[in-house]
Protein backbone atom coordinates (compact mmCIF):
# COMPACT_ATOMS: atom_id res chain seq x y z
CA UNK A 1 5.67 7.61 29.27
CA UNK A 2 1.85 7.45 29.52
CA UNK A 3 -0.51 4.50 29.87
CA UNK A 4 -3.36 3.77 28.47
CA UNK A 5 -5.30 0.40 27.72
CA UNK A 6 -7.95 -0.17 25.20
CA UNK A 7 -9.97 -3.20 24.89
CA UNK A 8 -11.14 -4.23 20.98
CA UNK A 9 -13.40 -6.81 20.29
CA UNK A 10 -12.49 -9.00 17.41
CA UNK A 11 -14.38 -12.58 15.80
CA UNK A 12 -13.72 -15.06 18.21
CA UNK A 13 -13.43 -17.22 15.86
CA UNK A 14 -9.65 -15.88 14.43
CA UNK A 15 -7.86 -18.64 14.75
CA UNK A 16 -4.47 -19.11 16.71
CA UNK A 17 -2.09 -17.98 13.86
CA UNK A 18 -4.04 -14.48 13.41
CA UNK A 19 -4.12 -13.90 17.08
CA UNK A 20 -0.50 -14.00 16.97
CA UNK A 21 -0.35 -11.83 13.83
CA UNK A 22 -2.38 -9.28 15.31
CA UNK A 23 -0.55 -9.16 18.73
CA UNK A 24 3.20 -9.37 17.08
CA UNK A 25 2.10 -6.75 14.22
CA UNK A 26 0.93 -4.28 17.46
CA UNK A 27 4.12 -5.42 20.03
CA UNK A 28 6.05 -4.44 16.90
CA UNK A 29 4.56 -0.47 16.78
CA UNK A 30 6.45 2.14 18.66
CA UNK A 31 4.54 3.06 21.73
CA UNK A 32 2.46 -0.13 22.46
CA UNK A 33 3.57 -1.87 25.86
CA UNK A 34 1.69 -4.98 24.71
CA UNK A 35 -1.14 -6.73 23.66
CA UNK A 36 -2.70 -10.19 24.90
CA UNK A 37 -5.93 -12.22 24.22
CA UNK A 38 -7.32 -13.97 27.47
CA UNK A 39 -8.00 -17.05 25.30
CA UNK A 40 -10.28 -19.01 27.63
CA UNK A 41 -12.65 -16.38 29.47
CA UNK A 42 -12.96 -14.05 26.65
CA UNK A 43 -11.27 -14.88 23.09
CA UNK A 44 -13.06 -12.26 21.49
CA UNK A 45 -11.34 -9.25 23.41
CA UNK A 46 -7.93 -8.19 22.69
CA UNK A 47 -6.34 -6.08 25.57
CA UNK A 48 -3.48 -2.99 24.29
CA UNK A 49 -1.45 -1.48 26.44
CA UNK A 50 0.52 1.67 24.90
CA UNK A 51 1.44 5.40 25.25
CA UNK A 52 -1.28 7.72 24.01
CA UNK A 53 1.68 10.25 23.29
CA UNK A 54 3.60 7.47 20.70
CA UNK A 55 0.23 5.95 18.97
CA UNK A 56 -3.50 6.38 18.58
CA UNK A 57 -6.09 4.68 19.44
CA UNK A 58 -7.51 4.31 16.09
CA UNK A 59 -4.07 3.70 14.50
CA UNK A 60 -4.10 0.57 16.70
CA UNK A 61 -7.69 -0.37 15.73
CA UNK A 62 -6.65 -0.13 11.77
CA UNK A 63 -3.87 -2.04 12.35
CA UNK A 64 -6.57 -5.20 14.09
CA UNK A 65 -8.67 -4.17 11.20
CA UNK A 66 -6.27 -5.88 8.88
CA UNK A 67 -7.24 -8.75 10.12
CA UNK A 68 -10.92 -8.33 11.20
CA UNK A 69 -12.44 -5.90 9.52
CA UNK A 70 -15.18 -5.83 11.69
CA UNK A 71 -13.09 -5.24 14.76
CA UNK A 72 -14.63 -2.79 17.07
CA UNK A 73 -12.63 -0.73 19.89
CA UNK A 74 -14.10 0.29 23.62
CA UNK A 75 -12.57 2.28 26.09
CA UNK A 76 -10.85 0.77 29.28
């Protein structure tokens, strides 16, 4: 299995129950290893790890775009 991590910048002002929507809707997907918020330093970015070979990039991003539209993804 492959690794890769991508970083996507959400609102920081989801609140608690989204962040948990968005990270259990993505832990969920075949292929991503898992995703975490680092809720103090930096609640606006949303860290995925997953196998490029399983699932896109940009079918993760849709999936965080379900619950911020607005969501925007950068490389790691």
């Amino acid at each position: 299995m492959n690794i890769a991590d991508i970083l996507i910048h959400i609102h920081p002002e989801l609140d608690e129950n989204e962040r948990a929507g968005v990270t259990r809707k993505l832990e969920s997907c075949e292929g991503v290893d898992c995703a975490e918020f680092n809720h103090h330093a930096h609640p606006h970015a949303l860290i995925v790890k997953y196998d490029p070979d399983a699932i896109e990039g940009m079918q993760i991003l849709q999936m965080v775009r379900q619950y911020d539209a607005k969501a925007a993804m950068a490389g790691l």
